[in-house]
Protein backbone atom coordinates (compact mmCIF):
# COMPACT_ATOMS: atom_id res chain seq x y z
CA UNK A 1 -9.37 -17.90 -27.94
CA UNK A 2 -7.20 -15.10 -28.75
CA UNK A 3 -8.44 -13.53 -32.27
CA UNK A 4 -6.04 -10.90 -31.89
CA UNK A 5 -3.72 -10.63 -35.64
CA UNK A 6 -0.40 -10.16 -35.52
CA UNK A 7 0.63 -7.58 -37.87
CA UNK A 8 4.49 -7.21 -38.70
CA UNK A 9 4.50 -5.66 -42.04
CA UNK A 10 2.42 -2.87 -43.50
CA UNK A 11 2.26 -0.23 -46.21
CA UNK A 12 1.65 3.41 -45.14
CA UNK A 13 1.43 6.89 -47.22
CA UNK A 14 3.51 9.55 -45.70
CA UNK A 15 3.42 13.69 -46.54
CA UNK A 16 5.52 16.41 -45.04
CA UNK A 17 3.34 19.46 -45.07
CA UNK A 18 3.87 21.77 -47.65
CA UNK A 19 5.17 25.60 -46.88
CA UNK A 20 2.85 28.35 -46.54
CA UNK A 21 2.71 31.27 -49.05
CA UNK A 22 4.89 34.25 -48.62
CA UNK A 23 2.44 37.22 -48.31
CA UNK A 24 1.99 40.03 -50.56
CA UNK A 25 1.25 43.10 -49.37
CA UNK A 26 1.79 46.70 -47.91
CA UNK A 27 1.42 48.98 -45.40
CA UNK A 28 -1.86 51.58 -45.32
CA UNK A 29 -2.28 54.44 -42.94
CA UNK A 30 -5.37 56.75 -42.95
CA UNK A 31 -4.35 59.18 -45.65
CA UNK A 32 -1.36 56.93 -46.82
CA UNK A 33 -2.48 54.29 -48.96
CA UNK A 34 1.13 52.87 -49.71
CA UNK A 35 3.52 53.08 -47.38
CA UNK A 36 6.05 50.35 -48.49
CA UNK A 37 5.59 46.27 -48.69
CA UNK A 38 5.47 44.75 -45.33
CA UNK A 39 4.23 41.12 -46.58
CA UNK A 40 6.08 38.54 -44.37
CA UNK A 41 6.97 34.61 -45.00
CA UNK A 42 4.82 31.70 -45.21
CA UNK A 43 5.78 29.28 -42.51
CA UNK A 44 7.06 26.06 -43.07
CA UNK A 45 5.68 22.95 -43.49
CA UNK A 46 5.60 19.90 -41.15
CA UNK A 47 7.97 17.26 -40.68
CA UNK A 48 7.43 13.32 -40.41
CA UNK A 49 9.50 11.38 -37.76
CA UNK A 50 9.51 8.21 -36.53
CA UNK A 51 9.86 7.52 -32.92
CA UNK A 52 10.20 4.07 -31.06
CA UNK A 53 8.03 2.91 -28.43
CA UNK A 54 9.34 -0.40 -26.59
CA UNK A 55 5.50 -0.76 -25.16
CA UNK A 56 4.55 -1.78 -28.94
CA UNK A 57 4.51 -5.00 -29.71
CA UNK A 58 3.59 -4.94 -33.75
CA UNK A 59 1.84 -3.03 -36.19
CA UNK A 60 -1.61 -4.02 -35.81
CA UNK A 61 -2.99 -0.08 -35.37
CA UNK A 62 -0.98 0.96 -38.90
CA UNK A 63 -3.87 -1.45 -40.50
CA UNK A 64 -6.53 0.87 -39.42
CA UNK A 65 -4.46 4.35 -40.31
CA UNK A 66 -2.30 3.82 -43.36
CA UNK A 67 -2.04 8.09 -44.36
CA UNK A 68 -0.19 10.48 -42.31
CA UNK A 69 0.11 13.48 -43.43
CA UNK A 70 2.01 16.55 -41.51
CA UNK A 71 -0.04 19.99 -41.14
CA UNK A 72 1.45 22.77 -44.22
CA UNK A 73 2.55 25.60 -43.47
CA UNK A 74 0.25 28.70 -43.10
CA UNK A 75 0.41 31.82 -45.20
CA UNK A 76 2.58 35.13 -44.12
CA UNK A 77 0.36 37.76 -42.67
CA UNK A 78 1.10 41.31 -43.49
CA UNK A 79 2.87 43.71 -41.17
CA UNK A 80 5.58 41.45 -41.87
CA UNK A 81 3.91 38.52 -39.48
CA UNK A 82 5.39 35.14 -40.27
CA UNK A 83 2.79 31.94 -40.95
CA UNK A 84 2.59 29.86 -38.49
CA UNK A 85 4.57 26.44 -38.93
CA UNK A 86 2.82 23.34 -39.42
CA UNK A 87 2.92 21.06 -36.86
CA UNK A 88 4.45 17.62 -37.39
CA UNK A 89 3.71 14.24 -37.69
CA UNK A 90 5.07 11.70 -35.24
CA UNK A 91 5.03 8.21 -36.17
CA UNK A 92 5.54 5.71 -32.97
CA UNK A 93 7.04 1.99 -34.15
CA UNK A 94 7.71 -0.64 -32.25
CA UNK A 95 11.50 -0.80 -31.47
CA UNK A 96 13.02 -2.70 -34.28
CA UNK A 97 11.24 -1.54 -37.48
CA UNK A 98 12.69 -1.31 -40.57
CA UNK A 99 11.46 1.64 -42.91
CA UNK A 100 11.72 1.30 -46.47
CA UNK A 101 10.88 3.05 -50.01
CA UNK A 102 8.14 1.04 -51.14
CA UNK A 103 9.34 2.15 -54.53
CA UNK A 104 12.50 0.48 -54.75
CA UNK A 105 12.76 -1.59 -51.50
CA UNK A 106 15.81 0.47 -50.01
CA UNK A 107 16.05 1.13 -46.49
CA UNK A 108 15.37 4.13 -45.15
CA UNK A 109 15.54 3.79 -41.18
CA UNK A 110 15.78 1.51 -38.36
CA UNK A 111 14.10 2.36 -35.47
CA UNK A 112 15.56 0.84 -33.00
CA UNK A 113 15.96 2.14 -29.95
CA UNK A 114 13.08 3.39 -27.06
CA UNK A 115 12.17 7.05 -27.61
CA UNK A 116 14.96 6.99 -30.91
CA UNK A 117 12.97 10.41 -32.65
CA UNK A 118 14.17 10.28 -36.70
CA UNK A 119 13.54 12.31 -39.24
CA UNK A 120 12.44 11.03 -42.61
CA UNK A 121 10.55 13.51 -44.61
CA UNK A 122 11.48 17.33 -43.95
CA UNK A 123 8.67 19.60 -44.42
CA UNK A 124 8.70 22.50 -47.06
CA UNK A 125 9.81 25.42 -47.33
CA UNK A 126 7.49 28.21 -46.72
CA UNK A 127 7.61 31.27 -49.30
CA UNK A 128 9.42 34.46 -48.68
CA UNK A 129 6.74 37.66 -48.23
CA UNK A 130 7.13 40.47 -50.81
CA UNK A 131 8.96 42.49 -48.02
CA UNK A 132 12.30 39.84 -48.95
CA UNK A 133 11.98 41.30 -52.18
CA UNK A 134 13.12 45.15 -51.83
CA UNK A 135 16.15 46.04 -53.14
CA UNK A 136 17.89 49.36 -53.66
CA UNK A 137 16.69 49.64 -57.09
CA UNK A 138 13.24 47.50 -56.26
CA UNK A 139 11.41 50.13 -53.31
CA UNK A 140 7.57 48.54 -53.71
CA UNK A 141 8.06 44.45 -55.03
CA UNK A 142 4.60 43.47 -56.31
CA UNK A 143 5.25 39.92 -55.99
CA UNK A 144 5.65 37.29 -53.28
CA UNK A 145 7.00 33.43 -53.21
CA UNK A 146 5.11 31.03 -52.95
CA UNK A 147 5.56 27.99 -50.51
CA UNK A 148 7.35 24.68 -51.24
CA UNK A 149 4.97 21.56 -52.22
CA UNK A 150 5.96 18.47 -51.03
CA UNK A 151 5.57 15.03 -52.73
CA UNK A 152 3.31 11.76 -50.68
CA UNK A 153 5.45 8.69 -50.27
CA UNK A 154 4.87 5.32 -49.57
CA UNK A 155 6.80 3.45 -46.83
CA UNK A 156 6.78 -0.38 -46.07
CA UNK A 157 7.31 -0.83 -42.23
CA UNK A 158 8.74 -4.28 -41.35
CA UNK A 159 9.03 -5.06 -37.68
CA UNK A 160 12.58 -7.13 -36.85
CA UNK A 161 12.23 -8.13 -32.98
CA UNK A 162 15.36 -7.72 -31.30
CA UNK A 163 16.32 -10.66 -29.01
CA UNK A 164 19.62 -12.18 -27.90
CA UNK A 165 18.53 -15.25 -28.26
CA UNK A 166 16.03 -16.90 -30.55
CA UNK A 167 14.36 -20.60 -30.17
CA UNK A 168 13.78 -22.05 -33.67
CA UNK A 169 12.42 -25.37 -34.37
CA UNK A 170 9.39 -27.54 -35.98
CA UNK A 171 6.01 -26.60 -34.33
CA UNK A 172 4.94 -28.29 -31.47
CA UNK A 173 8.52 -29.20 -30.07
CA UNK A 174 8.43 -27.57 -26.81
CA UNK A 175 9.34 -23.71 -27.37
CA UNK A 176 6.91 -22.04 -25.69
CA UNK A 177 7.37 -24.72 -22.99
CA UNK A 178 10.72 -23.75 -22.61
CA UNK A 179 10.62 -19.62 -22.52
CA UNK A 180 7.98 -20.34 -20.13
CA UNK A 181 10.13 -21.81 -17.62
CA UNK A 182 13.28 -19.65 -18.47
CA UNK A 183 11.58 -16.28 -18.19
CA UNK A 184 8.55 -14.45 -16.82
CA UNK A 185 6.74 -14.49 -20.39
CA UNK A 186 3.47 -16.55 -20.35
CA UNK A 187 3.01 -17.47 -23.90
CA UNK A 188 0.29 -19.91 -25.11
CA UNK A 189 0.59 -22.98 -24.57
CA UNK A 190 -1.15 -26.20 -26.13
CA UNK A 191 -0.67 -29.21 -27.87
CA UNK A 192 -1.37 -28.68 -31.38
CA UNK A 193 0.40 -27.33 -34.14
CA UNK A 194 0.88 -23.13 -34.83
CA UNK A 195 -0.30 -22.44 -31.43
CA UNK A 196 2.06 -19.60 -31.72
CA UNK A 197 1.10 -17.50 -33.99
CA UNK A 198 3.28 -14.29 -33.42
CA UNK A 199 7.05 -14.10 -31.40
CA UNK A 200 6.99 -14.23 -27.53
CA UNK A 201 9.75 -11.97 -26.41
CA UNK A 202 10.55 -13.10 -22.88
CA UNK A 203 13.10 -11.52 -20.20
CA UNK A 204 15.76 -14.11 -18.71
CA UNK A 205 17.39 -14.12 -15.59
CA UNK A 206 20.40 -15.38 -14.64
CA UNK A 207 21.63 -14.83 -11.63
CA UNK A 208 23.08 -11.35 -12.13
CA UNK A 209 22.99 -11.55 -16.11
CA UNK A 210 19.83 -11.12 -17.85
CA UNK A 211 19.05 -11.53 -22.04
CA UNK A 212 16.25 -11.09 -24.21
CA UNK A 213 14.61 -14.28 -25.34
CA UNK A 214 12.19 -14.53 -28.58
CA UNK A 215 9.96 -17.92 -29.56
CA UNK A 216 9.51 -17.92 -32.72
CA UNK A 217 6.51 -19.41 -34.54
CA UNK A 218 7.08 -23.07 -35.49
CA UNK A 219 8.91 -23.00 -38.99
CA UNK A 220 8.14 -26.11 -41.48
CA UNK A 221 10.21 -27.66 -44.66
CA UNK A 222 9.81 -24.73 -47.37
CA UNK A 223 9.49 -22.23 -44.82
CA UNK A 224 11.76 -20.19 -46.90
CA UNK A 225 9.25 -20.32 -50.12
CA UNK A 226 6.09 -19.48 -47.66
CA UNK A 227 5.30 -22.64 -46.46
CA UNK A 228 3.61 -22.49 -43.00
CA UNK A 229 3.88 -19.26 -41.02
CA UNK A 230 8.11 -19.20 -41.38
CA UNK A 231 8.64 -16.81 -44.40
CA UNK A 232 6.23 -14.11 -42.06
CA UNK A 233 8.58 -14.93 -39.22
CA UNK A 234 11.62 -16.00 -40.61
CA UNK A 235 12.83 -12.29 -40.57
CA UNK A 236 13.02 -11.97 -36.71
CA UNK A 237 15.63 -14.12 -36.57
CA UNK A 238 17.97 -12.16 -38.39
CA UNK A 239 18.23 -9.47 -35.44
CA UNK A 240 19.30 -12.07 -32.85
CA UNK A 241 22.69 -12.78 -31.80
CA UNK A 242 22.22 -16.96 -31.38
CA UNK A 243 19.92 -19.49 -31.98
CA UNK A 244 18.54 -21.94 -29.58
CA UNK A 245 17.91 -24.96 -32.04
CA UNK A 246 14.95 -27.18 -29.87
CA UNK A 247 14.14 -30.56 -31.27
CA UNK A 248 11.54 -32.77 -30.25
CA UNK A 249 14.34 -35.76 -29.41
CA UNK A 250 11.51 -38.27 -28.28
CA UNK A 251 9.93 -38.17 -32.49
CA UNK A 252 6.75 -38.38 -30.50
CA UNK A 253 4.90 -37.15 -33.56
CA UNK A 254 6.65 -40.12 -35.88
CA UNK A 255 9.33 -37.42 -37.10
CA UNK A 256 13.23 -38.28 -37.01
CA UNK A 257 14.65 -35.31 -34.63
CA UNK A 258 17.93 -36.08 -36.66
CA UNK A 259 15.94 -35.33 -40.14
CA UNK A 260 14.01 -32.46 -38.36
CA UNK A 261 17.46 -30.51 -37.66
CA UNK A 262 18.56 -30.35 -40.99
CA UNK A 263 15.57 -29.27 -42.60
CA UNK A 264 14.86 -25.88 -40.36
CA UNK A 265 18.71 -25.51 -40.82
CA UNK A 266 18.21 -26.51 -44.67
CA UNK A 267 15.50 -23.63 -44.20
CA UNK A 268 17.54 -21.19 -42.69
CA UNK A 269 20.47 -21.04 -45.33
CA UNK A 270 17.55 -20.77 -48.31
CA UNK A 271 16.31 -17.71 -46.67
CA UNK A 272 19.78 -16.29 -45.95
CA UNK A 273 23.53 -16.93 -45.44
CA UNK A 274 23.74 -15.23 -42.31
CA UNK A 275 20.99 -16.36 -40.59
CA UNK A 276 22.90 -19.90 -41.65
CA UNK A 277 26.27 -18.62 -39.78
CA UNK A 278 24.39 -17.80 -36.45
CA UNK A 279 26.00 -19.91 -33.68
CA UNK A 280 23.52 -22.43 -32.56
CA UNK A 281 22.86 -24.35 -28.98
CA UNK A 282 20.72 -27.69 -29.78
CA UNK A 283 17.74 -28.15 -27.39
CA UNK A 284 17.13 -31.86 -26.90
CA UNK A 285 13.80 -32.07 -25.97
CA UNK A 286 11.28 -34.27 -24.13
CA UNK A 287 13.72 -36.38 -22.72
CA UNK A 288 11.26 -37.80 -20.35
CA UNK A 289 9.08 -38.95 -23.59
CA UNK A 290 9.37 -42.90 -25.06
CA UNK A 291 11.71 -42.66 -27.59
CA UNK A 292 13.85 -40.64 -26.33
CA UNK A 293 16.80 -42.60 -24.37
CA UNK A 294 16.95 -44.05 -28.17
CA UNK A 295 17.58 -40.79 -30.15
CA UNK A 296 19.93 -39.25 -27.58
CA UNK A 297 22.80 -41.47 -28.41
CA UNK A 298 22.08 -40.94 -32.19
CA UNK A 299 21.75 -37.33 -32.27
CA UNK A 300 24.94 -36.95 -30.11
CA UNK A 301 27.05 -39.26 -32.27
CA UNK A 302 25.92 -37.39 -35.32
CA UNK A 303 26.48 -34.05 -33.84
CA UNK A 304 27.73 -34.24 -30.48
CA UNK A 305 31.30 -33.01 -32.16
CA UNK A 306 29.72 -29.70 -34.29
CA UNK A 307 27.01 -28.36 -31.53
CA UNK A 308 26.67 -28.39 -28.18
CA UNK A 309 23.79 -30.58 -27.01
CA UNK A 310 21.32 -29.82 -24.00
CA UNK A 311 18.74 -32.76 -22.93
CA UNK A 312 16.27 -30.71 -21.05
CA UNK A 313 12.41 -31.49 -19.93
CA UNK A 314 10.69 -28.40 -21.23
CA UNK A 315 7.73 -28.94 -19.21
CA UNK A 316 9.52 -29.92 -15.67
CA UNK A 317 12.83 -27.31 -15.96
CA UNK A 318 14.98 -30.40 -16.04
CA UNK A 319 18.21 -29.45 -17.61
CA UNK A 320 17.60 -25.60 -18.15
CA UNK A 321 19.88 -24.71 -15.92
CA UNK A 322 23.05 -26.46 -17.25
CA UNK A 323 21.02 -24.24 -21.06
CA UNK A 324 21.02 -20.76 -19.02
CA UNK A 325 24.65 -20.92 -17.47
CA UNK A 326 26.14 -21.77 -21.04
CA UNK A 327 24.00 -19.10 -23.18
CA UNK A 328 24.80 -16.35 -20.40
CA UNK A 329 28.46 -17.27 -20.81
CA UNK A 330 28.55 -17.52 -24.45
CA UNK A 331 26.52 -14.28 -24.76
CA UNK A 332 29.60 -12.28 -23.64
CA UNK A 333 31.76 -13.52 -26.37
CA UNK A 334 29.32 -12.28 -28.97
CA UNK A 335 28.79 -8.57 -30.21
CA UNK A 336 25.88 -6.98 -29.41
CA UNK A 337 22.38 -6.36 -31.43
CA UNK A 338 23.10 -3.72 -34.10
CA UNK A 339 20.65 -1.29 -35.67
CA UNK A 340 20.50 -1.95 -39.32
CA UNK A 341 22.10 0.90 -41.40
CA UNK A 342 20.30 2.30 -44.02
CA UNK A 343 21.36 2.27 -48.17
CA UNK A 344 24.18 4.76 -47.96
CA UNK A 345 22.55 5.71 -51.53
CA UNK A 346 18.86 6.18 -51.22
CA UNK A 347 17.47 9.63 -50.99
CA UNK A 348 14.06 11.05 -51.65
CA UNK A 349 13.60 12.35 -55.17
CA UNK A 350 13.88 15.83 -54.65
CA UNK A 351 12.70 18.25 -56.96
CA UNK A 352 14.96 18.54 -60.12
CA UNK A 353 14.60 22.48 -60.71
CA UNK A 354 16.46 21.80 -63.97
CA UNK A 355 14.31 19.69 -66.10
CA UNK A 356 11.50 20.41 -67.78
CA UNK A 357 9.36 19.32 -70.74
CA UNK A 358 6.90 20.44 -73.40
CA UNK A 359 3.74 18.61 -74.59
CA UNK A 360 0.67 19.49 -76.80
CA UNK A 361 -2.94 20.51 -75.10
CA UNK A 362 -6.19 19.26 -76.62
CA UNK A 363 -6.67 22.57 -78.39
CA UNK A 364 -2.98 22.62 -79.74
CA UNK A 365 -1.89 24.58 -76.94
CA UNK A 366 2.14 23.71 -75.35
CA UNK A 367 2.16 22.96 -72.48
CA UNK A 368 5.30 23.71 -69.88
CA UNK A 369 5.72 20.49 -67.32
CA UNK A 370 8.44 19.72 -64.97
CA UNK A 371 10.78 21.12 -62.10
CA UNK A 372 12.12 24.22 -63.52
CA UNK A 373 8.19 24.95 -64.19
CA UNK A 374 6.97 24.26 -60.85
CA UNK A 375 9.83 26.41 -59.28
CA UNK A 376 8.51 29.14 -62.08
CA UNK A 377 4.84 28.94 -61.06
CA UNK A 378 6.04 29.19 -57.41
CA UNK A 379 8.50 31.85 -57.61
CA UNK A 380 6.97 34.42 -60.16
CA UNK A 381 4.29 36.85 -60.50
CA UNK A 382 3.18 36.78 -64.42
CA UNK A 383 1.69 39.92 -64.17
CA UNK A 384 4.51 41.77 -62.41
CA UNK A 385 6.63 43.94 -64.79
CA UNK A 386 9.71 43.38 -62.34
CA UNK A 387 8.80 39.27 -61.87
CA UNK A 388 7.86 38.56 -65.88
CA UNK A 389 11.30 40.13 -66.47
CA UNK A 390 12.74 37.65 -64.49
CA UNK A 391 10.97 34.50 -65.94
CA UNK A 392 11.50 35.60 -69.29
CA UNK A 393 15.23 35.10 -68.81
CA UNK A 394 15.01 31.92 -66.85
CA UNK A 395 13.15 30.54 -70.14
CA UNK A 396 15.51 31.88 -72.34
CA UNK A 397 18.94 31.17 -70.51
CA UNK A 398 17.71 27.26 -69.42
CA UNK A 399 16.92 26.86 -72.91
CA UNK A 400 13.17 26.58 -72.99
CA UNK A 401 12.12 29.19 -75.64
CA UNK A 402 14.18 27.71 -77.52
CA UNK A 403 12.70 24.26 -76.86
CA UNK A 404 9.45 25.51 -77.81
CA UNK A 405 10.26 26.65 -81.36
CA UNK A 406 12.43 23.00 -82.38
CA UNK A 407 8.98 22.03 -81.06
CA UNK A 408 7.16 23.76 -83.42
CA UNK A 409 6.18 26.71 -81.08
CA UNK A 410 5.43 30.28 -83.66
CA UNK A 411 4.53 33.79 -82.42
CA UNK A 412 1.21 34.40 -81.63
CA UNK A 413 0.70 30.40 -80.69
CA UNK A 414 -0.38 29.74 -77.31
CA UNK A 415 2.17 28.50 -74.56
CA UNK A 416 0.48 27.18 -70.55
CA UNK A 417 2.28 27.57 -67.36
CA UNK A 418 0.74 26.26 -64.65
CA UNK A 419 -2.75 28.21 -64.31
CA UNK A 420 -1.90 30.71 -66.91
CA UNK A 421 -1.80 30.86 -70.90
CA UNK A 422 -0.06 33.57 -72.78
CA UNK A 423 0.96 34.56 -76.81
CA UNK A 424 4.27 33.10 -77.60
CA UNK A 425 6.64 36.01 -78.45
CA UNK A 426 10.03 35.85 -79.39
């Protein structure tokens, strides 16, 4: 028995390494002690990309390894030696996945090509060394920048398979029967319900056309709430280009195959529109079954006008090639698969260097939070004359000093940035 779990959706953390630190530092010969700053920058950080690998099938191994996290960025040597960059993290999907913000459900990416390499997290920006620094009136900058930090993010992957052609229907009706015989795939086979418990993708050949076929698990009435295994799999339709609708035209099981078709199809609008307004062949069957030389008269007089109808004997090949000729044709009226484009909108929050806020320690203490703050902590030296000068008149022209006195802030009372406390002084 295969105990194998299919895995089509999963949550994962992503980082982009953060930049290295820009060194400080300066040049020393033997009876020179200072011979100018020669501190160089802190490489950057590592990127995350996805890249897709058609030998994938789902995303069983992201259930073992949900963090990925790129290398940072090292620190700037002196002698004006640059940090080495971090290396990057590359992500392989199966072709077809859908990336998306676990935050607010927007799409990110589709990866959806073989070997398609995207970026979605850019890694930081490593620090500039004090060397960056000198100016004409600045000859021996005490100070270096420090490296970007980047932010973790979580990312839902959600596998879509791409097919041409999908085979819906009620489980047990002969799907996996019928990719069998149309393709090379050898999916299991039995006679019991849900014996397919993940989509067979399966080549098909004919003559000198060929399309992708997918069997989808056996979808039930209520699929669309959950029911049964069709609101997991109910999603891979929405990639294909046509549906192959097969119904079990013999009711062998004591079903009406007349009732059965409009409930998946009842199914298919609840879960979505277009899945609804996919063109559909109807697959007729077990023709060879009692009961069937009744129902084919009735299900062609009730639909023989709307759809066209294909008797076939799954298990023999009868019919399938009358199914083939007509899908190959009708394939080259259709457009093609198309990779999903992502919300024109969504971007990464990026660090606001603008905002900032002000809130009271345990001991009384304010306390300096926020973008502007972090770019502070990571851009100046508090006890460099040239860098306090500097970050005295960020605070004062982006309105934080006087922040801190509506707040309450007085000479003398204590004010925290990042590691360091000083006196408020006006």
């Amino acid at each position: 028995m295969d105990t194998k779990v299919f895995t089509d959706r999963v949550r994962i953390t992503v980082k982009a390494g953060d930049g290295g630190d820009g060194m400080n530092s300066f040049k020393a010969y033997k009876g020179k002690p200072a011979c100018g700053p020669d501190g160089g920058d802190g490489g950057d950080g590592g990127s995350v990309y996805f890249v897709g690998d058609k030998d994938m099938n789902d995303l069983l191994s992201f259930r073992f390894t949900s963090k990925y996290f790129a290398e940072n960025g090292e620190r700037g040597g002196s002698n004006q030696c640059f940090g080495k960059n971090g290396r990057d993290v590359v992500i392989k999907v199966p072709c077809g996945t859908l990336v998306r913000d676990a935050e607010s459900g927007k799409i990110v990416c589709d990866v959806f090509s073989d070997g398609e390499k995207i970026l979605v997290l850019k890694g930081g920006r490593g620090g500039k060394g004090n060397v960056r620094f000198t100016t004409a009136r600045r000859h021996a900058p005490n100070f270096a920048q420090k490296g970007v930090r980047t932010k973790e993010h979580a990312l839902i992957l959600e596998m879509k398979v791409i097919a041409d052609v999908g085979l819906i229907g009620f489980p047990n009706v002969g799907k996996s029967t019928l990719l069998s015989k149309i393709s090379a795939a050898k999916p299991k086979i039995a006679n019991y319900h849900f014996t397919t418990l993940s989509p067979n993708l399966g080549v098909v050949r004919y003559y000198e056309k060929s399309f992708i076929a997918a069997d989808i698990p056996g979808l039930i009435e209520g699929a669309a709430q959950g029911a049964g295994l069709g609101h997991d799999f109910l999603r891979h339709i929405e990639r294909t280009r046509m549906l192959l609708h097969v119904v079990d035209v013999s009711g062998a099981e004591g079903r009406d195959p007349l009732e059965d078709f409009v409930k998946i199809n009842r199914e298919l609008k609840e879960y979505s529109e277009k899945l609804a307004a996919l063109p559909q062949f109807v697959v007729l069957n077990k023709c060879d079954v009692y009961g069937a030389e009744e129902n084919l008269p009735r299900f062609a007089a009730e639909y023989g006008e709307r759809y066209r109808l294909f008797p076939v004997t799954a298990v023999t090949g009868e019919g399938t090639d009358a199914l083939l000729r007509a899908v190959s044709e009708f394939l080259d009226t259709l457009p093609p698969v198309e990779r999903i484009p992502a919300d024109e909108d969504f971007a990464f929050a990026a660090e606001d260097n603008t905002q900032f806020e002000i809130v009271r320690g345990e001991n009384g203490e304010y306390v300096l939070l926020g973008g502007l703050i972090d770019m502070l902590c990571r851009n100046v030296v508090l006890n460099n004359p040239d860098s306090m000068q500097y970050f005295q008149r960020v605070l004062r022209e982006r309105g934080v000093i006087k922040a801190l006195t509506e707040a309450g802030c007085k000479e003398g009372d204590t004010v925290v940035v990042g590691d360091v406390e000083f006196d408020f002084v006006l």
